[in-house]
N, C-alpha and C. Protein backbone atom coordinates (compact mmCIF):
# COMPACT_ATOMS: atom_id res chain seq x y z
N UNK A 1 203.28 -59.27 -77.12
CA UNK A 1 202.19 -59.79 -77.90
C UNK A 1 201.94 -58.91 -79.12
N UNK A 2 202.22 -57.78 -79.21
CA UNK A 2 201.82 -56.42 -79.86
C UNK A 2 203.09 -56.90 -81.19
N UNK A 3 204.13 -57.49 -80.96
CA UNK A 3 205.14 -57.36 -81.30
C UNK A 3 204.92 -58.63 -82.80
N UNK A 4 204.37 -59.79 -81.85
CA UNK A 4 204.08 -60.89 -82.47
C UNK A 4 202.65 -60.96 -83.36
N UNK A 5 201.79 -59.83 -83.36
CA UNK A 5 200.75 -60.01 -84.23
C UNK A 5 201.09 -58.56 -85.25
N UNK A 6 202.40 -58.00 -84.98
CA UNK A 6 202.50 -57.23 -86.18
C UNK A 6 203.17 -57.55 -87.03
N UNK A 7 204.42 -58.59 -86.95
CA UNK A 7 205.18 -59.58 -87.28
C UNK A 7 204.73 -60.55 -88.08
N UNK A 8 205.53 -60.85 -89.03
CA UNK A 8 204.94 -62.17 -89.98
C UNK A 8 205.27 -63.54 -88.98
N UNK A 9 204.12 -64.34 -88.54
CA UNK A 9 204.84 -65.23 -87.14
C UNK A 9 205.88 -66.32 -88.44
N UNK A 10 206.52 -66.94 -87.29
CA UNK A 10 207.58 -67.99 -87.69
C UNK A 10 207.77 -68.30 -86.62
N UNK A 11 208.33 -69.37 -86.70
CA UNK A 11 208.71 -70.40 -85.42
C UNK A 11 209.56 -69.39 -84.22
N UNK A 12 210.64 -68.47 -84.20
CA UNK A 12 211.33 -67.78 -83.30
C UNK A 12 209.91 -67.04 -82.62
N UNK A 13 209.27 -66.42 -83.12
CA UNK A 13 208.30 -65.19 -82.95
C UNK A 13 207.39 -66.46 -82.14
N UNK A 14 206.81 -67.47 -82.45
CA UNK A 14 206.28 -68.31 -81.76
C UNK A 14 206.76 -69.15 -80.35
N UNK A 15 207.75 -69.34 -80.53
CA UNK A 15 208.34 -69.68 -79.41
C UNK A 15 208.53 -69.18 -78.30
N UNK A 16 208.95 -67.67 -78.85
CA UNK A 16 208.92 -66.31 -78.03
C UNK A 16 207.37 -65.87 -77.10
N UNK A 17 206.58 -66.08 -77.66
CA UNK A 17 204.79 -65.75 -77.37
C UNK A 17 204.76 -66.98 -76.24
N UNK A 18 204.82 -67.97 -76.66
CA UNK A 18 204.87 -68.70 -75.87
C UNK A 18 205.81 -69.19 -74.58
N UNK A 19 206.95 -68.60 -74.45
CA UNK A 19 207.66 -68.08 -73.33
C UNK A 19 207.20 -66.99 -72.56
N UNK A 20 206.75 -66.27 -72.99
CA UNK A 20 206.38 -65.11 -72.21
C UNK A 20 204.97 -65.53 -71.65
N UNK A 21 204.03 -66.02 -72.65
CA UNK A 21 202.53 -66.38 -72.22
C UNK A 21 203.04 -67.58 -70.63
N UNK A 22 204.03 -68.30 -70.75
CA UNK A 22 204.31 -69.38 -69.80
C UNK A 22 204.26 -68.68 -68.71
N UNK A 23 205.69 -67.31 -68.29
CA UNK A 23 206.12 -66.63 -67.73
C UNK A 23 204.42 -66.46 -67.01
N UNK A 24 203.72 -65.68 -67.98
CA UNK A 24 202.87 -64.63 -67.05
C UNK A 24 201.92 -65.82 -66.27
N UNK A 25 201.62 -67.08 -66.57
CA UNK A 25 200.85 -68.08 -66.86
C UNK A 25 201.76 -68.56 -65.10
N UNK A 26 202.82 -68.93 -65.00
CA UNK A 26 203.75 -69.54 -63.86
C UNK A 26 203.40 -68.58 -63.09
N UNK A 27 204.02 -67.02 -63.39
CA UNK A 27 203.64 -65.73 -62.29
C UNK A 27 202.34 -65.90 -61.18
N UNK A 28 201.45 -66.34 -61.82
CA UNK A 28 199.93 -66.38 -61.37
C UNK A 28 199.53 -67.48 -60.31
N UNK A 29 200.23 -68.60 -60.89
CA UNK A 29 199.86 -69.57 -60.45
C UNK A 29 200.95 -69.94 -59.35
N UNK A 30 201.63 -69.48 -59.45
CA UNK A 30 202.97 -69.45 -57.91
C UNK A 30 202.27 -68.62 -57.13
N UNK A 31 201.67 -67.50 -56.93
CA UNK A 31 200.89 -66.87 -56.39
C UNK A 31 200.23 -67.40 -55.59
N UNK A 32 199.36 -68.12 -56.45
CA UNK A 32 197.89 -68.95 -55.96
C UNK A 32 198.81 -69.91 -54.98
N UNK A 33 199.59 -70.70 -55.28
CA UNK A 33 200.29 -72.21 -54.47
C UNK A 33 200.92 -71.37 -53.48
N UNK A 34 201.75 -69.85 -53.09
CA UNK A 34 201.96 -69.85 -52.18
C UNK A 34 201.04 -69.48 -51.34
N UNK A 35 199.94 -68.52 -51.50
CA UNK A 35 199.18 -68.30 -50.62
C UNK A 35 198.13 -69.45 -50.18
N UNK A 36 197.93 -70.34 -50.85
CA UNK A 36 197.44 -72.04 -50.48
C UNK A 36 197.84 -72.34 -49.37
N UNK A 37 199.50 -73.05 -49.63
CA UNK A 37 200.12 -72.82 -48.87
C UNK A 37 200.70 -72.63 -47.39
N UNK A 38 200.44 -70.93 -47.71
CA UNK A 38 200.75 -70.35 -46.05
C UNK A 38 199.52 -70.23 -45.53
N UNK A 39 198.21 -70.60 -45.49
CA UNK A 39 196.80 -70.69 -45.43
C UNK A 39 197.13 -72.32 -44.70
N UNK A 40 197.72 -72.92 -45.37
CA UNK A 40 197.47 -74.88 -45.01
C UNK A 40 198.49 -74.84 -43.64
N UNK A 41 200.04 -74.14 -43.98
CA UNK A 41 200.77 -73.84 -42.93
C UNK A 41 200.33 -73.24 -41.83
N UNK A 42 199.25 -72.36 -41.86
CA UNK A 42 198.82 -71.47 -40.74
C UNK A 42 198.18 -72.66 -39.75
N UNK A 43 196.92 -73.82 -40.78
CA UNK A 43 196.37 -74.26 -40.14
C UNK A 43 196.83 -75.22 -39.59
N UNK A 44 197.95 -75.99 -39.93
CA UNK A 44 198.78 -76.93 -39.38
C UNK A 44 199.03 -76.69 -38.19
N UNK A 45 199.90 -75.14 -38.06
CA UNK A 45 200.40 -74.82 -37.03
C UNK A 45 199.38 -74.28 -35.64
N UNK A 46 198.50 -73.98 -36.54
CA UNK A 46 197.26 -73.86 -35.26
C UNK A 46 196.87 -74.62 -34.31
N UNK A 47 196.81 -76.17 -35.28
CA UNK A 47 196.49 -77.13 -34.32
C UNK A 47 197.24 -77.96 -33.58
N UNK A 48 198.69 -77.81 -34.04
CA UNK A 48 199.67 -78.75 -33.79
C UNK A 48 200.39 -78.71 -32.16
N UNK A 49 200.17 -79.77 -31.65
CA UNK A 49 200.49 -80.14 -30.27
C UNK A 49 202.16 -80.90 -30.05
N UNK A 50 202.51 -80.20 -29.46
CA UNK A 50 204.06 -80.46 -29.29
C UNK A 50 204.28 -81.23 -28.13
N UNK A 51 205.19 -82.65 -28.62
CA UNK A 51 205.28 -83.79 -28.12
C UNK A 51 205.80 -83.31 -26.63
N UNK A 52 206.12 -83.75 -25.71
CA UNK A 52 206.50 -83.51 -24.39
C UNK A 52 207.79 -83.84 -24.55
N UNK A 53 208.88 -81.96 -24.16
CA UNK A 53 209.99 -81.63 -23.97
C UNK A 53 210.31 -80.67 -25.40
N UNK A 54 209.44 -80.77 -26.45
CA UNK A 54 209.86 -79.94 -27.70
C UNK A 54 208.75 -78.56 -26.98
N UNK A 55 209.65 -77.21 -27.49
CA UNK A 55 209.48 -75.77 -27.10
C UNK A 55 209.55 -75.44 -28.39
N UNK A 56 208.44 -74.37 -27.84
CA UNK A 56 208.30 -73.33 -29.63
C UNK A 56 209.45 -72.37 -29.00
N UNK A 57 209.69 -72.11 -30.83
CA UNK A 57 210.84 -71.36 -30.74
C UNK A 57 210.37 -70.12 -31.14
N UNK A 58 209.51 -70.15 -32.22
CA UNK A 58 209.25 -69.40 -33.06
C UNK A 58 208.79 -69.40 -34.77
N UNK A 59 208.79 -68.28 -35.09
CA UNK A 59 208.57 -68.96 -36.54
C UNK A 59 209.77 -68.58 -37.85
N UNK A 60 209.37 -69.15 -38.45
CA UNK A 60 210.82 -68.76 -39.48
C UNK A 60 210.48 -69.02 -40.73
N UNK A 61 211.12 -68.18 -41.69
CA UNK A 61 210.61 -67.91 -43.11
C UNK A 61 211.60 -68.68 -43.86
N UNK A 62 211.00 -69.73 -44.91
CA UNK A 62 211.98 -70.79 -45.93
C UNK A 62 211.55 -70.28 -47.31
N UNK A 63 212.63 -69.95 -48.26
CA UNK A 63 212.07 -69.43 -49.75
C UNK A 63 211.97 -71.29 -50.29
N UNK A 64 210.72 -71.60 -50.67
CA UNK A 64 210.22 -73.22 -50.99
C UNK A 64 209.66 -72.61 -52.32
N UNK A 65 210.80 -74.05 -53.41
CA UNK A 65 210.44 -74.00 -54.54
C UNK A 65 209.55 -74.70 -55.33
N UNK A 66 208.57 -74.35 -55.85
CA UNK A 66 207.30 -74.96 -56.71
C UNK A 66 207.69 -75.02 -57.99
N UNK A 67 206.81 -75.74 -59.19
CA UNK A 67 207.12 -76.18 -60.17
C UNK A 67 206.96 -74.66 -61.10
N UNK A 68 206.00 -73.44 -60.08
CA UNK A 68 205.70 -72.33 -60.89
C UNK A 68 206.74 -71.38 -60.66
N UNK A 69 207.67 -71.41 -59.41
CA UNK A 69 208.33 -70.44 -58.84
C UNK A 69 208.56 -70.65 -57.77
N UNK A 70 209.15 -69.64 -57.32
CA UNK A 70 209.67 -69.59 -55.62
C UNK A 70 208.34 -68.89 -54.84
N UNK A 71 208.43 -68.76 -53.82
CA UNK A 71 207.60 -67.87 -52.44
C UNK A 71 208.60 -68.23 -51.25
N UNK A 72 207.95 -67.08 -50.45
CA UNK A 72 208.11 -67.32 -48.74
C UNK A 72 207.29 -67.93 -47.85
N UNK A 73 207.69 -68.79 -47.27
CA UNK A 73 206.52 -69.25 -46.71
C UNK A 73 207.24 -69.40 -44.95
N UNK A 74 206.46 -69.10 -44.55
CA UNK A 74 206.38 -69.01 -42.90
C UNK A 74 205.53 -69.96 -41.97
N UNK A 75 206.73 -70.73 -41.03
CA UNK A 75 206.08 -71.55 -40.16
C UNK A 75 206.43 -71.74 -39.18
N UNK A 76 206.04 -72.84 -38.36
CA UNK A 76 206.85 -72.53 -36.38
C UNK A 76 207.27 -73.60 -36.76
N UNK A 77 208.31 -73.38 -35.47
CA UNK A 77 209.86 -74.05 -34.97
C UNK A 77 209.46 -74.37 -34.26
N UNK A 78 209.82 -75.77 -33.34
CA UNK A 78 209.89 -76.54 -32.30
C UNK A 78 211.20 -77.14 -31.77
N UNK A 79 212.14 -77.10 -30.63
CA UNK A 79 213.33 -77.56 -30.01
C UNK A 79 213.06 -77.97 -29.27
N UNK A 80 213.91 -79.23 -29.35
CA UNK A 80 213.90 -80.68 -28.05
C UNK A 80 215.47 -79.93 -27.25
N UNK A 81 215.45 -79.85 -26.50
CA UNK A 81 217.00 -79.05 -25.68
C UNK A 81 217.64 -80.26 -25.86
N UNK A 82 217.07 -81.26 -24.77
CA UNK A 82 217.60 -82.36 -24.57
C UNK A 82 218.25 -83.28 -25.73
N UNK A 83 217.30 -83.46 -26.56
CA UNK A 83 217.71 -83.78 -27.68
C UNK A 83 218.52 -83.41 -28.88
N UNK A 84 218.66 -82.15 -28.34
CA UNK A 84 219.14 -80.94 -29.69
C UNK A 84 218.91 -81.26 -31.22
N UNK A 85 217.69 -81.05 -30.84
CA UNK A 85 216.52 -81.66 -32.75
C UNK A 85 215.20 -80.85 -32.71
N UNK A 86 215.58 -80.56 -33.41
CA UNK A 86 214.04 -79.47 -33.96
C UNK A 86 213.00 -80.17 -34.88
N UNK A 87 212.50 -79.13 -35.32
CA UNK A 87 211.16 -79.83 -36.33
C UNK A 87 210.32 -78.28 -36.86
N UNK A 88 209.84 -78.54 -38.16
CA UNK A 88 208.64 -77.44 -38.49
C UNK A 88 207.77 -78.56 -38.94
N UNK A 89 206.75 -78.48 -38.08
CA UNK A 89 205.20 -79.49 -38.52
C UNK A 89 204.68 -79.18 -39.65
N UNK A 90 205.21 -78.11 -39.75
CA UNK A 90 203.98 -77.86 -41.41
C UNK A 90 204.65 -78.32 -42.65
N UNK A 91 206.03 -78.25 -42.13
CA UNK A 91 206.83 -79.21 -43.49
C UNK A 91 206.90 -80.47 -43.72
N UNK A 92 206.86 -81.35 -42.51
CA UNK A 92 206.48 -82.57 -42.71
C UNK A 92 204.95 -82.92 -43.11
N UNK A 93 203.64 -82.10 -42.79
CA UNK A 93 202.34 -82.44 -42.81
C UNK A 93 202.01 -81.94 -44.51
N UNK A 94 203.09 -80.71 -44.98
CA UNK A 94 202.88 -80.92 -46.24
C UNK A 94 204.01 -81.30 -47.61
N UNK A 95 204.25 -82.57 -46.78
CA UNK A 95 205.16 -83.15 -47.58
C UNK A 95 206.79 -82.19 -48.22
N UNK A 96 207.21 -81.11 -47.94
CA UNK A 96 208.22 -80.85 -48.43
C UNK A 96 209.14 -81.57 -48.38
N UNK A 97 210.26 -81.26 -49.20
CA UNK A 97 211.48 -82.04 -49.76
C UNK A 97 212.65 -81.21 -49.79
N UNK A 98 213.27 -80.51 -48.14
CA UNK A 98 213.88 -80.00 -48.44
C UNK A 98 213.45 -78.34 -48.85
N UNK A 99 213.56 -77.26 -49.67
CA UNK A 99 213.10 -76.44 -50.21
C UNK A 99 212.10 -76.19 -51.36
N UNK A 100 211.41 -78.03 -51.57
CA UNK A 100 210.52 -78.05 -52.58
C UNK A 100 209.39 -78.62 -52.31
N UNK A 101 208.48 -78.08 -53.53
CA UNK A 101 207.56 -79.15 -52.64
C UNK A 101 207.30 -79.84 -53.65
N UNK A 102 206.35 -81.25 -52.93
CA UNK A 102 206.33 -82.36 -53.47
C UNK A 102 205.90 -82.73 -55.41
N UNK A 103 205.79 -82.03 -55.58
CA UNK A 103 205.46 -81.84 -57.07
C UNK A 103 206.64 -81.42 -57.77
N UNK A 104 207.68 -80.39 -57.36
CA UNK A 104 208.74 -80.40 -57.73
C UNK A 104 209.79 -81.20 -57.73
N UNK A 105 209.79 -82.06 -56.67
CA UNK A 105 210.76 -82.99 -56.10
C UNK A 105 210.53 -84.00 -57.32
N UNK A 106 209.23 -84.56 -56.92
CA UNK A 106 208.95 -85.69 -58.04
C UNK A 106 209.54 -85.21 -59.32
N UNK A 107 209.03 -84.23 -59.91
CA UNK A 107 209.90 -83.95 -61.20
C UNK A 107 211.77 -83.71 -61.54
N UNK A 108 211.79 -83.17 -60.49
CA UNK A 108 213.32 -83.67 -60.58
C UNK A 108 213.88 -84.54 -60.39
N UNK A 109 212.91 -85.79 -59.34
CA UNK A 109 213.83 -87.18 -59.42
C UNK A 109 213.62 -87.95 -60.91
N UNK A 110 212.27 -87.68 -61.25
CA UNK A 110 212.00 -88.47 -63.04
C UNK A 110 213.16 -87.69 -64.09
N UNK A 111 213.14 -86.43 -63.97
CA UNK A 111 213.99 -85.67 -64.70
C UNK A 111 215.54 -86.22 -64.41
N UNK A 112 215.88 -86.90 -62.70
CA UNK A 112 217.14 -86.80 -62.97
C UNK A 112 217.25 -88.39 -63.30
N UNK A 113 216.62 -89.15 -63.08
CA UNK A 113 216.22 -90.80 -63.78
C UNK A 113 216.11 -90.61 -64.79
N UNK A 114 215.61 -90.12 -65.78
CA UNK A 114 215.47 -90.04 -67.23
C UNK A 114 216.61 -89.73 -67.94
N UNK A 115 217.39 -88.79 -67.20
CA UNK A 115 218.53 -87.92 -67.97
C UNK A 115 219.61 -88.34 -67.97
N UNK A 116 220.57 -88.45 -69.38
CA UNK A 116 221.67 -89.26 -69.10
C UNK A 116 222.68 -88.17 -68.27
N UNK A 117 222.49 -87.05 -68.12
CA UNK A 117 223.45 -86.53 -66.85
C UNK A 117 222.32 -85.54 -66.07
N UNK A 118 223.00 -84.88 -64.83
CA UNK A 118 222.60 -84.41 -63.88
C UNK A 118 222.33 -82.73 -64.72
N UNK A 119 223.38 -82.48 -65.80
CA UNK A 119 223.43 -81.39 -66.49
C UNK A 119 222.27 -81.18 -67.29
N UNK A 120 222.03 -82.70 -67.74
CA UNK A 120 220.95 -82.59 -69.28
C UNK A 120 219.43 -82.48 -68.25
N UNK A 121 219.17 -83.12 -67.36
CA UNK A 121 218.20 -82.85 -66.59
C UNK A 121 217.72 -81.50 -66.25
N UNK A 122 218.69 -80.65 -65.85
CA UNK A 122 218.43 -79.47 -65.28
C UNK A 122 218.31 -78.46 -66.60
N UNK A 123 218.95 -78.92 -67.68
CA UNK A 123 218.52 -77.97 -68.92
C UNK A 123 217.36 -78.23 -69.37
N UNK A 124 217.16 -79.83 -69.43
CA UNK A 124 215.57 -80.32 -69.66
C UNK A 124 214.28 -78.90 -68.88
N UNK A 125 214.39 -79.60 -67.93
CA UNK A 125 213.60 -78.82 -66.74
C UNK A 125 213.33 -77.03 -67.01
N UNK A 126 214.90 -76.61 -67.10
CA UNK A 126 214.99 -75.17 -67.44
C UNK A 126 214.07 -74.67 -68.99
N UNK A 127 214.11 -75.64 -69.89
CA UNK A 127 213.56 -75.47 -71.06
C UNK A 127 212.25 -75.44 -70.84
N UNK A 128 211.44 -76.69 -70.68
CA UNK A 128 210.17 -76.89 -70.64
C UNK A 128 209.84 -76.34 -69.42
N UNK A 129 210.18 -75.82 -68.31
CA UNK A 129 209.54 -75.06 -67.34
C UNK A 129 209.77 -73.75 -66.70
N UNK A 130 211.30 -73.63 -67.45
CA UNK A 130 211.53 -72.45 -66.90
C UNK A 130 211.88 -72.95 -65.24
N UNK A 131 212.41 -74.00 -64.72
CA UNK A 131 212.40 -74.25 -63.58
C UNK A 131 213.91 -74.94 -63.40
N UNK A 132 214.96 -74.14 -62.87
CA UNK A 132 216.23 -74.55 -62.33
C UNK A 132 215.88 -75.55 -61.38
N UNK A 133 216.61 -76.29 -61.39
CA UNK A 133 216.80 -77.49 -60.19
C UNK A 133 217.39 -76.95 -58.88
N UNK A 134 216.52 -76.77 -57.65
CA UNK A 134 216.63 -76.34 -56.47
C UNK A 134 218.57 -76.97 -56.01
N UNK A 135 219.18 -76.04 -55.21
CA UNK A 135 220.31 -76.32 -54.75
C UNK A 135 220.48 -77.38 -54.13
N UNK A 136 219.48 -77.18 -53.05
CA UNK A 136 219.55 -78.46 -52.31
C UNK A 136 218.50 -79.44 -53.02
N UNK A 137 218.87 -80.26 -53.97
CA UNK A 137 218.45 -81.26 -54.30
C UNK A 137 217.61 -82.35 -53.69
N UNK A 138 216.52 -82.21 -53.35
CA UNK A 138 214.97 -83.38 -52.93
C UNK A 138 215.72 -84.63 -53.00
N UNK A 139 215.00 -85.48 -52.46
CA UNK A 139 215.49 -87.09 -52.57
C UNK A 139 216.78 -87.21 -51.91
């Protein structure tokens, strides 16, 4: 910032302020959504009653991507033996998609509908958000 108000601004110097202001601006607010979050996950899992024959396993940590950033977020496991099928309740009760959540997903399916390739989408995205398109792809 120091850099940009000693500077005669121009469009590079502006662009720049405003990448970084995004940066610190995303930093904050990924913060806030994961600890939301693992707060909504806690309470999910507090109350959640496991169907007859599914066993807790335990809990297990997923890095889940938001439109601000990544976090860790931690939740319980459930196994059917019989069935050999699991489940985490807190991912279905809060809509994830895979490693994203639902706000991200949506934007990458409009992003990848909009875009005449899978490439131009994810540069789209990368530009205006600073947000790579998760590996495992939502939808």
């Amino acid at each position: 910032m120091a850099r940009f108000q000693a500077d005669t601004p121009n469009g590079v110097a502006v662009q720049e302020l405003e990448v970084l202001l995004r940066t610190a601006v995303f930093k904050s607010a990924n913060q806030v959504v994961g600890y939301l979050l693992q707060r909504a996950a806690n309470r999910i899992d507090a109350h959640y009653q496991a169907p007859p024959g599914y066993h807790y396993k335990g809990r297990a940590s997923i890095t889940l991507d938001c439109i601000f950033g990544s976090f860790e977020l931690e939740r319980d496991y459930y196994y059917h033996p019989g069935k050999k099928q699991g489940h985490y309740p807190a991912e279905a009760a809060l809509g994830l998609e895979g490693s994203a959540t639902p706000a991200l997903a949506r934007l990458v399916c409009f992003e990848g509908a909009d875009a005449a390739s899978y490439h131009k989408a994810e540069e789209h995205l990368r530009d205006t958000g600073d947000r790579p398109i998760p590996e495992q792809r939502p939808g």
